[in-house]
Each structure stands twice: as C-alpha cells, then as structure tokens.
PDB file of N, CA and C in Angstrom:
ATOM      1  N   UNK A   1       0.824  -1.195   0.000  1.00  0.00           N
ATOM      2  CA  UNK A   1       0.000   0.000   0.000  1.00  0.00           C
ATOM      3  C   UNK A   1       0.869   1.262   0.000  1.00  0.00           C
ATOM      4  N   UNK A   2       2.085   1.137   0.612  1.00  0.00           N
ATOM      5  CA  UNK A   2       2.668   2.220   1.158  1.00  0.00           C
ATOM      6  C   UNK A   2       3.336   3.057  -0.390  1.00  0.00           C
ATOM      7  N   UNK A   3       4.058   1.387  -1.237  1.00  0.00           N
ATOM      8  CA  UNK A   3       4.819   2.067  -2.512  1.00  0.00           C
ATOM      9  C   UNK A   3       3.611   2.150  -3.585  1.00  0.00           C
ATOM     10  N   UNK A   4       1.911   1.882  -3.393  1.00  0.00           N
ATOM     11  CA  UNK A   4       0.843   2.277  -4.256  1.00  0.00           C
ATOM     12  C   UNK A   4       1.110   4.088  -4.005  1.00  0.00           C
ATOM     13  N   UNK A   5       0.943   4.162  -3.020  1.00  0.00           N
ATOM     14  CA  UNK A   5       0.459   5.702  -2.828  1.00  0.00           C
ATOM     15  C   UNK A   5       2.051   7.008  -3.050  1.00  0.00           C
ATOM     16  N   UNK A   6       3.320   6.100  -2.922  1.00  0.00           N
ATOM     17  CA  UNK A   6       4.695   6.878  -3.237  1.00  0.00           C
ATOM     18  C   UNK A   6       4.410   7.013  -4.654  1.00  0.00           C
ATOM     19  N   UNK A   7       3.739   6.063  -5.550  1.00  0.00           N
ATOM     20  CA  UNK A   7       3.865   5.748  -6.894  1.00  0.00           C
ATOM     21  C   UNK A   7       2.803   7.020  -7.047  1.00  0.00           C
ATOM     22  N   UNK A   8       1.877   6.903  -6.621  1.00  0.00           N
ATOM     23  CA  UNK A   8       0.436   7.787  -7.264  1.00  0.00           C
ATOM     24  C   UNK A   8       1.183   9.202  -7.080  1.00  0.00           C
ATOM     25  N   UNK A   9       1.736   9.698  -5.749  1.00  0.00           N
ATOM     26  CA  UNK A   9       2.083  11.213  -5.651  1.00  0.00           C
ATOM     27  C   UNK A   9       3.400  11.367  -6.328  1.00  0.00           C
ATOM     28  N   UNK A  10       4.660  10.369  -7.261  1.00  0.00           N
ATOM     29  CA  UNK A  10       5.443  10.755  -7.938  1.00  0.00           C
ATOM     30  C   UNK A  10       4.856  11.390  -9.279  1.00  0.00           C
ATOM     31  N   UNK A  11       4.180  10.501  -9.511  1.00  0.00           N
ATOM     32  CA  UNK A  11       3.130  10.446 -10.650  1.00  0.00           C
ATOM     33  C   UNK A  11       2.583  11.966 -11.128  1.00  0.00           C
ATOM     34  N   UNK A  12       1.740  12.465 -10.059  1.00  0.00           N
ATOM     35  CA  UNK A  12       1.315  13.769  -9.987  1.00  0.00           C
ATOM     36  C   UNK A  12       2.135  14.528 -10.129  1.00  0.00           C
ATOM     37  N   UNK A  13       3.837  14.832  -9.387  1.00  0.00           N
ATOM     38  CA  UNK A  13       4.509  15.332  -9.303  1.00  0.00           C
ATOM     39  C   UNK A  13       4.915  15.873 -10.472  1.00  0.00           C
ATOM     40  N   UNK A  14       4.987  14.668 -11.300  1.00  0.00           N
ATOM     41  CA  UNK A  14       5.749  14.593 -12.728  1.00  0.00           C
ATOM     42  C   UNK A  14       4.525  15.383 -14.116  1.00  0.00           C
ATOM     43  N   UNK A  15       3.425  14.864 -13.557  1.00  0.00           N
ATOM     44  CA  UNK A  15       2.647  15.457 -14.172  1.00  0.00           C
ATOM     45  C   UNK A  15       2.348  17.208 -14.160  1.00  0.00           C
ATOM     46  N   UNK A  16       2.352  17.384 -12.882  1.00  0.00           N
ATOM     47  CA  UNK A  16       2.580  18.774 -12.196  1.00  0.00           C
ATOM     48  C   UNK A  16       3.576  19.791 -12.673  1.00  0.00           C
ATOM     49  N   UNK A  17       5.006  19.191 -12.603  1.00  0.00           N
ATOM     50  CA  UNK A  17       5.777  19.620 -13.325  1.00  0.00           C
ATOM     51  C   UNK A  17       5.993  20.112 -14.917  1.00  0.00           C
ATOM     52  N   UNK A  18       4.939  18.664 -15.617  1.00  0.00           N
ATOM     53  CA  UNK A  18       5.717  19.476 -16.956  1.00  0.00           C
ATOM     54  C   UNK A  18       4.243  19.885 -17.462  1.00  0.00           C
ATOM     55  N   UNK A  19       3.545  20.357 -16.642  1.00  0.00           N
ATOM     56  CA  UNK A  19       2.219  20.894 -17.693  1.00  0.00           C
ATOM     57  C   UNK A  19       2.617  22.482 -17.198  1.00  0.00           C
ATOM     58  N   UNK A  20       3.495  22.368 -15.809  1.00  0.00           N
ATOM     59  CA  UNK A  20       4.220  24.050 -15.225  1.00  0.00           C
ATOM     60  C   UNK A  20       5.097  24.685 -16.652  1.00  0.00           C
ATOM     61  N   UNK A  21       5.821  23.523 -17.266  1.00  0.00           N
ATOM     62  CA  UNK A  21       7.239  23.679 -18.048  1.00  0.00           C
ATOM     63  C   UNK A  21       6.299  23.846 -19.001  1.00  0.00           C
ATOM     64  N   UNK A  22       5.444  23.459 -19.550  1.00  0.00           N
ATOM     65  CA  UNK A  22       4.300  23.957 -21.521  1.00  0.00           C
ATOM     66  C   UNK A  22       3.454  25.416 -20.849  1.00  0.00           C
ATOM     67  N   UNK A  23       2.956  25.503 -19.654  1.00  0.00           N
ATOM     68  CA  UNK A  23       2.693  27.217 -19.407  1.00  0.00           C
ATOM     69  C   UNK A  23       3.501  27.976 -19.044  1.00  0.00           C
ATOM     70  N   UNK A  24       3.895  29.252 -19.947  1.00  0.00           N
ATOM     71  CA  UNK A  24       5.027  30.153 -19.958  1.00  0.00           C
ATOM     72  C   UNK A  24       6.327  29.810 -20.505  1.00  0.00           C
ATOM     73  N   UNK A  25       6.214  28.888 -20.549  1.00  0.00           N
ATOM     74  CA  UNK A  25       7.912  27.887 -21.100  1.00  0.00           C
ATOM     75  C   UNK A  25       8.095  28.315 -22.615  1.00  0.00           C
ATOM     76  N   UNK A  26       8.700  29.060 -23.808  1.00  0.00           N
ATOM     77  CA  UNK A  26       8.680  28.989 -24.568  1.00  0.00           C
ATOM     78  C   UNK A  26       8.990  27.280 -25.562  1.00  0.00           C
ATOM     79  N   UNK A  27       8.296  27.284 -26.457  1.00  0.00           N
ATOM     80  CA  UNK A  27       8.055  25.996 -27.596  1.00  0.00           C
ATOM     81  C   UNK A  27       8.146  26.113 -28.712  1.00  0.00           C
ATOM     82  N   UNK A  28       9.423  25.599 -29.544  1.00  0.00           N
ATOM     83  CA  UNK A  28       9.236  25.362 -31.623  1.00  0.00           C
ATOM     84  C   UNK A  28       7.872  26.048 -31.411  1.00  0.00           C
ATOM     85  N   UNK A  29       7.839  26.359 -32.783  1.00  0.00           N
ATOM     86  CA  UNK A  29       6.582  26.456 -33.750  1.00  0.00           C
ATOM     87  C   UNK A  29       6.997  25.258 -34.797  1.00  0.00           C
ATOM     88  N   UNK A  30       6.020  24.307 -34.848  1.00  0.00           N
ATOM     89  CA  UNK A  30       6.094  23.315 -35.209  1.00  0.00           C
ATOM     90  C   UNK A  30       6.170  23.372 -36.824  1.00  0.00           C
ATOM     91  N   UNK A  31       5.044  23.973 -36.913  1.00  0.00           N
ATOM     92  CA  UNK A  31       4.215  24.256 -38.351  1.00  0.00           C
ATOM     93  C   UNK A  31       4.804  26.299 -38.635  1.00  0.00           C
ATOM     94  N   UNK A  32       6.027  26.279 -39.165  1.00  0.00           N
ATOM     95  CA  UNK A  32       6.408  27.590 -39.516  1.00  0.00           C
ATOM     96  C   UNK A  32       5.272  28.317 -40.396  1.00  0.00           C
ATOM     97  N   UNK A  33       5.119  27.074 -41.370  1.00  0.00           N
ATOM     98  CA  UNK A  33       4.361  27.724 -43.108  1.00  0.00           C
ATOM     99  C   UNK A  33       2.892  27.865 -42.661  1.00  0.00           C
ATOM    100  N   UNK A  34       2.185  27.408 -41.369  1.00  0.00           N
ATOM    101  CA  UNK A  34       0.805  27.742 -41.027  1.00  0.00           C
ATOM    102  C   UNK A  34       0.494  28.950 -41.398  1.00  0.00           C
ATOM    103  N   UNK A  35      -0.636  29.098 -41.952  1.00  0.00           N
ATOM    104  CA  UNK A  35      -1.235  30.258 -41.909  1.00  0.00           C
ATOM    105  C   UNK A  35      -1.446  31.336 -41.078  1.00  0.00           C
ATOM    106  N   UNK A  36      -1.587  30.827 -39.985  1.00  0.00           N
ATOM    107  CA  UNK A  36      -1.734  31.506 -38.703  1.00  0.00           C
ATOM    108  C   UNK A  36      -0.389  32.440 -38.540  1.00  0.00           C
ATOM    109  N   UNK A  37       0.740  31.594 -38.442  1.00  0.00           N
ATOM    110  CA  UNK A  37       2.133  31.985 -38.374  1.00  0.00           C
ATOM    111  C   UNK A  37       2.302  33.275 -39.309  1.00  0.00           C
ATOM    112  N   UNK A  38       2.309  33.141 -40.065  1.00  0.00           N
ATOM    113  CA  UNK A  38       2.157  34.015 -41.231  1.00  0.00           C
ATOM    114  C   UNK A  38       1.335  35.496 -41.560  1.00  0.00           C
ATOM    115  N   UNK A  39       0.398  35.244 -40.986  1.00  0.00           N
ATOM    116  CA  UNK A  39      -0.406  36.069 -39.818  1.00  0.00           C
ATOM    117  C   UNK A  39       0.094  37.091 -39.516  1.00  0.00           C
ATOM    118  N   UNK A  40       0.207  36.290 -38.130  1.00  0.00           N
ATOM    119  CA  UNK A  40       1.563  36.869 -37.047  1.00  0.00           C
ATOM    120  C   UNK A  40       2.338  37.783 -38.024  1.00  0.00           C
ATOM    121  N   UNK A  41       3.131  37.174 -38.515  1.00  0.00           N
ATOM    122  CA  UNK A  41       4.438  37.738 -39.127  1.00  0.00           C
ATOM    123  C   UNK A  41       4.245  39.491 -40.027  1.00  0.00           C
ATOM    124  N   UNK A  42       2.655  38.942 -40.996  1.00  0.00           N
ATOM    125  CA  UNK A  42       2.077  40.346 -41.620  1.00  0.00           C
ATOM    126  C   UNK A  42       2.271  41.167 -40.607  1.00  0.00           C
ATOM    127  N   UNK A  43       1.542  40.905 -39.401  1.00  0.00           N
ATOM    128  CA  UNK A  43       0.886  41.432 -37.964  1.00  0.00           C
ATOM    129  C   UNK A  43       2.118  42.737 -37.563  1.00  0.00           C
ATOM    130  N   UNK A  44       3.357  41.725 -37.569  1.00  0.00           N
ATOM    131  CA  UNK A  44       4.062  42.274 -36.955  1.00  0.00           C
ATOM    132  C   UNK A  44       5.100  43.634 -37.884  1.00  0.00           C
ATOM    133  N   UNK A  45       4.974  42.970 -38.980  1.00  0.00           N
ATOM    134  CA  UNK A  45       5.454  43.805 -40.288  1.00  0.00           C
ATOM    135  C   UNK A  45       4.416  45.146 -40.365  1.00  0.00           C
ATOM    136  N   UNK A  46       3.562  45.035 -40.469  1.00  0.00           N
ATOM    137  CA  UNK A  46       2.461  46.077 -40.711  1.00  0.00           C
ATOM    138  C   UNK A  46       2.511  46.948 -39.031  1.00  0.00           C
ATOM    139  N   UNK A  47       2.415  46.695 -38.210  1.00  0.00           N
ATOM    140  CA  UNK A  47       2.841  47.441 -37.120  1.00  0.00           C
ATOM    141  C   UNK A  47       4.668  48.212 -36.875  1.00  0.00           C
ATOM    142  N   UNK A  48       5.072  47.397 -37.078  1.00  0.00           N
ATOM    143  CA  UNK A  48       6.372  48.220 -37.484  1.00  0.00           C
ATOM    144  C   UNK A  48       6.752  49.431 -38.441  1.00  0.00           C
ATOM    145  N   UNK A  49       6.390  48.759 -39.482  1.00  0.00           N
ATOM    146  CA  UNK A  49       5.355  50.287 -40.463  1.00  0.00           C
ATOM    147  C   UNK A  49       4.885  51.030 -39.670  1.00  0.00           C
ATOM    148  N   UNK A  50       4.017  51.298 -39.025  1.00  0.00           N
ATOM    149  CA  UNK A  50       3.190  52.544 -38.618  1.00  0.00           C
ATOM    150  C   UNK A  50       3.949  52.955 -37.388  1.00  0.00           C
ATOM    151  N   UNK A  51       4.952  52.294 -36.687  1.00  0.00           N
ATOM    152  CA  UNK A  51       5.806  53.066 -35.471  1.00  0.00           C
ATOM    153  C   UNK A  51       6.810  53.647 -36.004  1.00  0.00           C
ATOM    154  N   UNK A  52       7.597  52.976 -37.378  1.00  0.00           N
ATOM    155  CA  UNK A  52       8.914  53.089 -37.871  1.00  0.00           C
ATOM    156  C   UNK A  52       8.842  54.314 -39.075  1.00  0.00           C
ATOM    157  N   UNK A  53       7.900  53.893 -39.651  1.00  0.00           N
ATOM    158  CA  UNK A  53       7.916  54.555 -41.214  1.00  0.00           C
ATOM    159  C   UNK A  53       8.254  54.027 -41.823  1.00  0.00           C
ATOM    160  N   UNK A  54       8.884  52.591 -41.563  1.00  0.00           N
ATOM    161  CA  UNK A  54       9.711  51.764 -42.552  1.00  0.00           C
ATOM    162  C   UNK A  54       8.803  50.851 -43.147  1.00  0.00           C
ATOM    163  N   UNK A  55       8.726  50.544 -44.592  1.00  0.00           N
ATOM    164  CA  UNK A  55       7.890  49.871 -45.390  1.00  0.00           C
ATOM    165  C   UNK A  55       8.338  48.467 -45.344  1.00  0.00           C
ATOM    166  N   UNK A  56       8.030  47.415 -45.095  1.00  0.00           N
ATOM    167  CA  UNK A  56       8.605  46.097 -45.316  1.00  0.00           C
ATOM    168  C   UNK A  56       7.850  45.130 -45.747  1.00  0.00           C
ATOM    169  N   UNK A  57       8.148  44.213 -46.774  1.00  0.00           N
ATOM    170  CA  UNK A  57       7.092  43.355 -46.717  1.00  0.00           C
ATOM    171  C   UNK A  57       8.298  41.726 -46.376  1.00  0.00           C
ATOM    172  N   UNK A  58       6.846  41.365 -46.351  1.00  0.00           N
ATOM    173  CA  UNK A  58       7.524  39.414 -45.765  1.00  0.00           C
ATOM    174  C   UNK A  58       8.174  38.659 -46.943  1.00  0.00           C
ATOM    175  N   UNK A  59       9.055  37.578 -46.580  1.00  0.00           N
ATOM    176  CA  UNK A  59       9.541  37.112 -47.984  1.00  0.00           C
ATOM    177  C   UNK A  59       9.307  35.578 -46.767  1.00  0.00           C
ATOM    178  N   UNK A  60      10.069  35.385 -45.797  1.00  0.00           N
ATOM    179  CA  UNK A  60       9.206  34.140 -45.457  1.00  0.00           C
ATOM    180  C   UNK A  60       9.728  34.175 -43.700  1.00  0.00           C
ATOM    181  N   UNK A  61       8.943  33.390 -43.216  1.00  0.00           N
ATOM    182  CA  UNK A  61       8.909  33.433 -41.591  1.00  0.00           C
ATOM    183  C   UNK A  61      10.351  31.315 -41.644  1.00  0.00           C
ATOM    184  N   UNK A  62      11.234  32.340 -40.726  1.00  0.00           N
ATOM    185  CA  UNK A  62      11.923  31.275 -41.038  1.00  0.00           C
ATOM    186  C   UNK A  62      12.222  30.387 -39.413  1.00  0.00           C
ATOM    187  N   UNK A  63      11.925  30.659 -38.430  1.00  0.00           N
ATOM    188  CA  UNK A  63      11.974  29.662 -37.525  1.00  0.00           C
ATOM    189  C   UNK A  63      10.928  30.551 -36.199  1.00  0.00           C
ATOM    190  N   UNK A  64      10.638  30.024 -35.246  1.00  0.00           N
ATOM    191  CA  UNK A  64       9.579  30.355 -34.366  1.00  0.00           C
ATOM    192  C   UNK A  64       9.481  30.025 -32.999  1.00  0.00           C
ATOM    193  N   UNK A  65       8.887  30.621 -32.260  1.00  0.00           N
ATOM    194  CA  UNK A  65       8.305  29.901 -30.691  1.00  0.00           C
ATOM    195  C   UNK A  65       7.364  30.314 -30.022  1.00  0.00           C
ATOM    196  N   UNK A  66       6.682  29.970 -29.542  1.00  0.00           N
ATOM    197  CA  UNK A  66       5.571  30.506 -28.650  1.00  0.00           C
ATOM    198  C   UNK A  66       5.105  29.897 -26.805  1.00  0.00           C
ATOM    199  N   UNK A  67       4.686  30.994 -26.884  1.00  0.00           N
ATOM    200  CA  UNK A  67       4.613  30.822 -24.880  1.00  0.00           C
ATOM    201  C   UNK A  67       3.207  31.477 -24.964  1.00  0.00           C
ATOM    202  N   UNK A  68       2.906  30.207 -23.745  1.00  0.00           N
ATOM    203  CA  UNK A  68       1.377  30.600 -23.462  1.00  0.00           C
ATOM    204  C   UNK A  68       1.616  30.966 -21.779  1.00  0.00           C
ATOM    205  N   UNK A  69       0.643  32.496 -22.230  1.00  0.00           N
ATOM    206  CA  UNK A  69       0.814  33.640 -20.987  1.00  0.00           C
ATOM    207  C   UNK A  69      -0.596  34.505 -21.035  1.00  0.00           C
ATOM    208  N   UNK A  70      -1.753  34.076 -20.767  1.00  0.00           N
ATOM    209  CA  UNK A  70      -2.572  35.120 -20.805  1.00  0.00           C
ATOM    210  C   UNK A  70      -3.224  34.973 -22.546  1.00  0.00           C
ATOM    211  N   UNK A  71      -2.924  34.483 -23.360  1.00  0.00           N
ATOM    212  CA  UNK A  71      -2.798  34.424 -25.133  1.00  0.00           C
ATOM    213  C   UNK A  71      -1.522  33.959 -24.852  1.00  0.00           C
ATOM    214  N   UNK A  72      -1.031  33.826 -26.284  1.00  0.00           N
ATOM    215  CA  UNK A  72       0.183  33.743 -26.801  1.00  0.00           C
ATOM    216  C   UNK A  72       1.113  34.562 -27.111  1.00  0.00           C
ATOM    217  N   UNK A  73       2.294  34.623 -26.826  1.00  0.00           N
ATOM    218  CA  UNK A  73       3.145  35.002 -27.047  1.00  0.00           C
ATOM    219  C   UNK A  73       4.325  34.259 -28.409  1.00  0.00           C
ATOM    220  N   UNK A  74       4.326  35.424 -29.499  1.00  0.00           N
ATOM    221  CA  UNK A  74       5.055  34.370 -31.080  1.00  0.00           C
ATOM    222  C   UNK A  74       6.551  35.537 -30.664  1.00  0.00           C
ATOM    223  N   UNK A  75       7.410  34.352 -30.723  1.00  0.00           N
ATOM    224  CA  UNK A  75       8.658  35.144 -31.347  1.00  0.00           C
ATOM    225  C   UNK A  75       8.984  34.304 -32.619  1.00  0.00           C
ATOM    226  N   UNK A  76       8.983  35.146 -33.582  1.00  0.00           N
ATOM    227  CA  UNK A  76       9.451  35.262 -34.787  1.00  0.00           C
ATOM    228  C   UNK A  76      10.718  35.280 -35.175  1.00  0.00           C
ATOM    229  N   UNK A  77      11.349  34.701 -36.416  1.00  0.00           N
ATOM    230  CA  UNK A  77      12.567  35.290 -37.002  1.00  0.00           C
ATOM    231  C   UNK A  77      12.083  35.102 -38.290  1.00  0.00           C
ATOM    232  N   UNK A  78      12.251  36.097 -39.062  1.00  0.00           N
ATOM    233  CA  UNK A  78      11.945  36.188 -40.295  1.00  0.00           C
ATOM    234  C   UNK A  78      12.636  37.232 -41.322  1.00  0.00           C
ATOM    235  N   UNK A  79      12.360  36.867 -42.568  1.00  0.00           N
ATOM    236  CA  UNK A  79      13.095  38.090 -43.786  1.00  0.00           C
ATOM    237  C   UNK A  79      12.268  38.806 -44.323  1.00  0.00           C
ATOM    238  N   UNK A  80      12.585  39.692 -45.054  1.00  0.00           N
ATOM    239  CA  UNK A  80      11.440  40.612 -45.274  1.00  0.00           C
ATOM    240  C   UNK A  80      12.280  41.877 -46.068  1.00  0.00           C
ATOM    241  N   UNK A  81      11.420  42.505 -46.810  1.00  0.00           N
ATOM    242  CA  UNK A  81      12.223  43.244 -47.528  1.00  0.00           C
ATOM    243  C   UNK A  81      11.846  44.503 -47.675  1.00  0.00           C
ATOM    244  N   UNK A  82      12.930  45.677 -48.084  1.00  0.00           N
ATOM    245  CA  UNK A  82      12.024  47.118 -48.061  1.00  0.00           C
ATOM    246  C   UNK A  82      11.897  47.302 -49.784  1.00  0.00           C
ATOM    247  N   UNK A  83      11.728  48.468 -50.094  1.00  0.00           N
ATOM    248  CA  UNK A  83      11.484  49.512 -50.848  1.00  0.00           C
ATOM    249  C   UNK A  83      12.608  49.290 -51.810  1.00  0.00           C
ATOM    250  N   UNK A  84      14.144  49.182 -51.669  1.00  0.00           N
ATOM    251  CA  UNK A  84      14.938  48.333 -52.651  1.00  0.00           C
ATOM    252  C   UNK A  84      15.154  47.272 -52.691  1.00  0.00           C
ATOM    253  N   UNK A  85      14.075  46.214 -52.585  1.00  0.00           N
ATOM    254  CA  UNK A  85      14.016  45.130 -52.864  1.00  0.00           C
ATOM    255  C   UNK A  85      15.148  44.472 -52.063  1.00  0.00           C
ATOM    256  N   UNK A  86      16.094  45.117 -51.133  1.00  0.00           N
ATOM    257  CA  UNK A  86      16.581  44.259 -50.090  1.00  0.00           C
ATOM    258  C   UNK A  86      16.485  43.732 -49.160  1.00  0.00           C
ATOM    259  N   UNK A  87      17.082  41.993 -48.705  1.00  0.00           N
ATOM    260  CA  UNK A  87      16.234  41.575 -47.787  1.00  0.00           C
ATOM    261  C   UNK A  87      17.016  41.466 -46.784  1.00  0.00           C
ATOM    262  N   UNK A  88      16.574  41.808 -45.259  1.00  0.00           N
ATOM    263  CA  UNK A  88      16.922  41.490 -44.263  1.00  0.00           C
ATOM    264  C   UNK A  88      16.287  40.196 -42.960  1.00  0.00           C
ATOM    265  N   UNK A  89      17.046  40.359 -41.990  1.00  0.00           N
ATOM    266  CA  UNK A  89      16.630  39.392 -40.848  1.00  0.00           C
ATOM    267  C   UNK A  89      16.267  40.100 -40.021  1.00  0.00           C
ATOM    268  N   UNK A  90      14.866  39.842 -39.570  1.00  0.00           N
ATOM    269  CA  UNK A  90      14.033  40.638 -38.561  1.00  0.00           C
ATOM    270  C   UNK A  90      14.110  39.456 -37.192  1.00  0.00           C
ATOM    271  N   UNK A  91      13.674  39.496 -35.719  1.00  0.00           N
ATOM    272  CA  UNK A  91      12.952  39.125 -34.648  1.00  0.00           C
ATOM    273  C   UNK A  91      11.769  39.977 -34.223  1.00  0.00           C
ATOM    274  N   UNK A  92      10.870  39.284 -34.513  1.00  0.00           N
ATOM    275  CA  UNK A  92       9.428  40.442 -34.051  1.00  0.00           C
ATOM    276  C   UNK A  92       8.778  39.328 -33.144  1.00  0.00           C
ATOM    277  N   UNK A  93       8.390  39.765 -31.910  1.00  0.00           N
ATOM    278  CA  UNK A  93       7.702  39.316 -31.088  1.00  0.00           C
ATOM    279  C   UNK A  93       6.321  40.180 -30.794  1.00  0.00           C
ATOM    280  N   UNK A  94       5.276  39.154 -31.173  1.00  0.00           N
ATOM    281  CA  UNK A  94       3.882  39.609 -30.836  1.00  0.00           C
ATOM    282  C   UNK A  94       2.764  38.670 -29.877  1.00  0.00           C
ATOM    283  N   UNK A  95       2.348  39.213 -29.061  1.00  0.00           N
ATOM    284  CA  UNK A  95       1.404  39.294 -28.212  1.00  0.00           C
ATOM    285  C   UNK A  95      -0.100  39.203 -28.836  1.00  0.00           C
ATOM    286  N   UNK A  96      -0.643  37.420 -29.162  1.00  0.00           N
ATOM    287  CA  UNK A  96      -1.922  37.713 -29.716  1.00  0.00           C
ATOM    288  C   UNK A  96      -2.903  36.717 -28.280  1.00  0.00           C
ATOM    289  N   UNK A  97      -4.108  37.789 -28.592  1.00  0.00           N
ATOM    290  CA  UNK A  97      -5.098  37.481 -27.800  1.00  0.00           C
ATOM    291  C   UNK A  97      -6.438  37.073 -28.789  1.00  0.00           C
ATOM    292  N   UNK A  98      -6.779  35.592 -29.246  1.00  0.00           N
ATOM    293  CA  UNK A  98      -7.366  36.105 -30.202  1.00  0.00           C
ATOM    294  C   UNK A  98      -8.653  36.102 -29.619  1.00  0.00           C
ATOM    295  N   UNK A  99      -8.958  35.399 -27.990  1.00  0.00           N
ATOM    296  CA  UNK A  99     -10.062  35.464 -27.841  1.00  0.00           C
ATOM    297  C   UNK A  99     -10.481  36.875 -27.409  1.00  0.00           C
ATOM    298  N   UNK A 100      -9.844  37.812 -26.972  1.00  0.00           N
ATOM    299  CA  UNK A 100     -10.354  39.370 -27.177  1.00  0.00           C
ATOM    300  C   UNK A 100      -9.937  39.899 -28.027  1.00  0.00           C
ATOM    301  N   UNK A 101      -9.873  39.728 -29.102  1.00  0.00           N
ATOM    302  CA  UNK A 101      -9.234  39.927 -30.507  1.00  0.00           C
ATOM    303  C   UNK A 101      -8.547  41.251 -30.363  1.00  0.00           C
ATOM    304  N   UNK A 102      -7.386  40.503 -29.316  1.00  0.00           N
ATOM    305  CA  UNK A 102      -6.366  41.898 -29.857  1.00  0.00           C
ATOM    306  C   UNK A 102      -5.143  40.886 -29.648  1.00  0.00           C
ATOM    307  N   UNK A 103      -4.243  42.044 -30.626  1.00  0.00           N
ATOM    308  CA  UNK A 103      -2.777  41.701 -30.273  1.00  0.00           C
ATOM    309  C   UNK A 103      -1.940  43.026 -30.978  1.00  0.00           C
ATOM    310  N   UNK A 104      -0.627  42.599 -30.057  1.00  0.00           N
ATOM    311  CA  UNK A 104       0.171  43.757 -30.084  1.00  0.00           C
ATOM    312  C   UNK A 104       1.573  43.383 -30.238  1.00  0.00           C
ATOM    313  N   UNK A 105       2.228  44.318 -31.209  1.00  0.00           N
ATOM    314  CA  UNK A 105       3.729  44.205 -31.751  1.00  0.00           C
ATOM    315  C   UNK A 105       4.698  44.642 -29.725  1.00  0.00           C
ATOM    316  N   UNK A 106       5.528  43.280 -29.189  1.00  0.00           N
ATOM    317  CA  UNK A 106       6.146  44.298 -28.312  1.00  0.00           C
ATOM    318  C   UNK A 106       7.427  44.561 -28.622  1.00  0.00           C
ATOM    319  N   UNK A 107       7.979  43.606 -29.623  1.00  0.00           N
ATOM    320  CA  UNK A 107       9.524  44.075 -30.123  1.00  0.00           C
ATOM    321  C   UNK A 107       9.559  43.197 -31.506  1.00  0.00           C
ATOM    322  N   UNK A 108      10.759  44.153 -32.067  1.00  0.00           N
ATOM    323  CA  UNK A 108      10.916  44.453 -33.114  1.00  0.00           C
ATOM    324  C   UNK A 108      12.561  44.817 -33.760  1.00  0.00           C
ATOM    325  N   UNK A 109      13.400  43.776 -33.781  1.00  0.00           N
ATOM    326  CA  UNK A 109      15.147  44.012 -34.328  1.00  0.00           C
ATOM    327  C   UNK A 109      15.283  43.292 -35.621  1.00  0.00           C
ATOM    328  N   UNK A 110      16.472  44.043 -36.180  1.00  0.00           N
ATOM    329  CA  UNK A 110      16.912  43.373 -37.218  1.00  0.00           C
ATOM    330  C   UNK A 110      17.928  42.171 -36.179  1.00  0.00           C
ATOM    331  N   UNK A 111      18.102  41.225 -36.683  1.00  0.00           N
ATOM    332  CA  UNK A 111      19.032  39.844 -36.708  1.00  0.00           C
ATOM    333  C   UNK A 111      20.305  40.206 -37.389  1.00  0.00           C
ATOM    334  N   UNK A 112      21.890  39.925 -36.251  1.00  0.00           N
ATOM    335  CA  UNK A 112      22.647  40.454 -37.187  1.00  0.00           C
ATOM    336  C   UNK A 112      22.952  38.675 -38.164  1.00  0.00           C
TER     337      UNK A 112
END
C-alpha cells in the first residue's frame, strides 16, 4: 500500500511539473508555413510600419516559438524586404489574444 500511494504522488509530481514547463515555457513552432504563423508575421510587419515609417514586406517566416501567458506570445525570425528590394533578418515578437481579438507588436530588431 505504502509504494501504491509513493507511486500515485510521484506520478502527480511529474505530471505537475511538466504541464508548469508547456505554461510560460517557450516551444518550436512546429508548423512555420501555417497560416496563422504568417499572420503573425504580416501582424508584426504592418505594425512596425506605422511606429517606424519603414515599409517592409515578408519574404518568409523562417523559424519560431511561442509561450502561453494570458494568449500567446510568437517570437518570430523572419526576412522581409524594403522599398529596394533588399532583404533582411528581422525578430518580431507579438502578443496575440485572439479570444479578445487583440494583439500587439512588443519588439521588433533586425538579426545580425
């Protein structure tokens, strides 16, 4: 009886633990080319525009992660290009809520 009940509360423990480590823990984005992702990525391009002045568009979202905090949290790395057709490496991290349908650009660097 004694190693039934050590077994049941390791058990929990372990369980306890890693559902702590998937909330807030950043995670891959599994599926880069999702639509959703991509999204995001406009999301974050088109808000940078309107703080920056800088025109950019997407050429492709190239690796990812997300943390669940309240919504999601996407960090991005992606390329994207301006006005002379040159392309750079961005990190844009956005904040989407879609069940109160908001979200918000909170950073925004080029990648050297």
């Amino acid at each position: 009886m004694k190693s039934v009940v050590i077994f049941f509360l390791l058990s929990l423990s372990v369980s306890v633990f890693s559902d702590a480590a998937r909330t807030g823990g950043w995670t891959p984005i599994k599926d880069i080319k999702d639509p959703y992702v991509k999204e995001i990525a406009e999301f974050a391009l088109t808000e940078h525009g309107k703080q920056s002045g800088e025109k950019l568009s997407l050429v492709e979202v190239i690796s990812g992660q997300s943390q669940v905090v309240a919504g999601t949290n996407y960090l991005l790395v992606l390329t994207a290009k301006d006005g002379s057709a040159a392309t750079k490496k961005y990190e844009a991290q956005v904040w989407d809520k879609p069940f109160a349908h908001s979200r918000s650009l909170t950073s925004f660097k080029p990648v050297a």
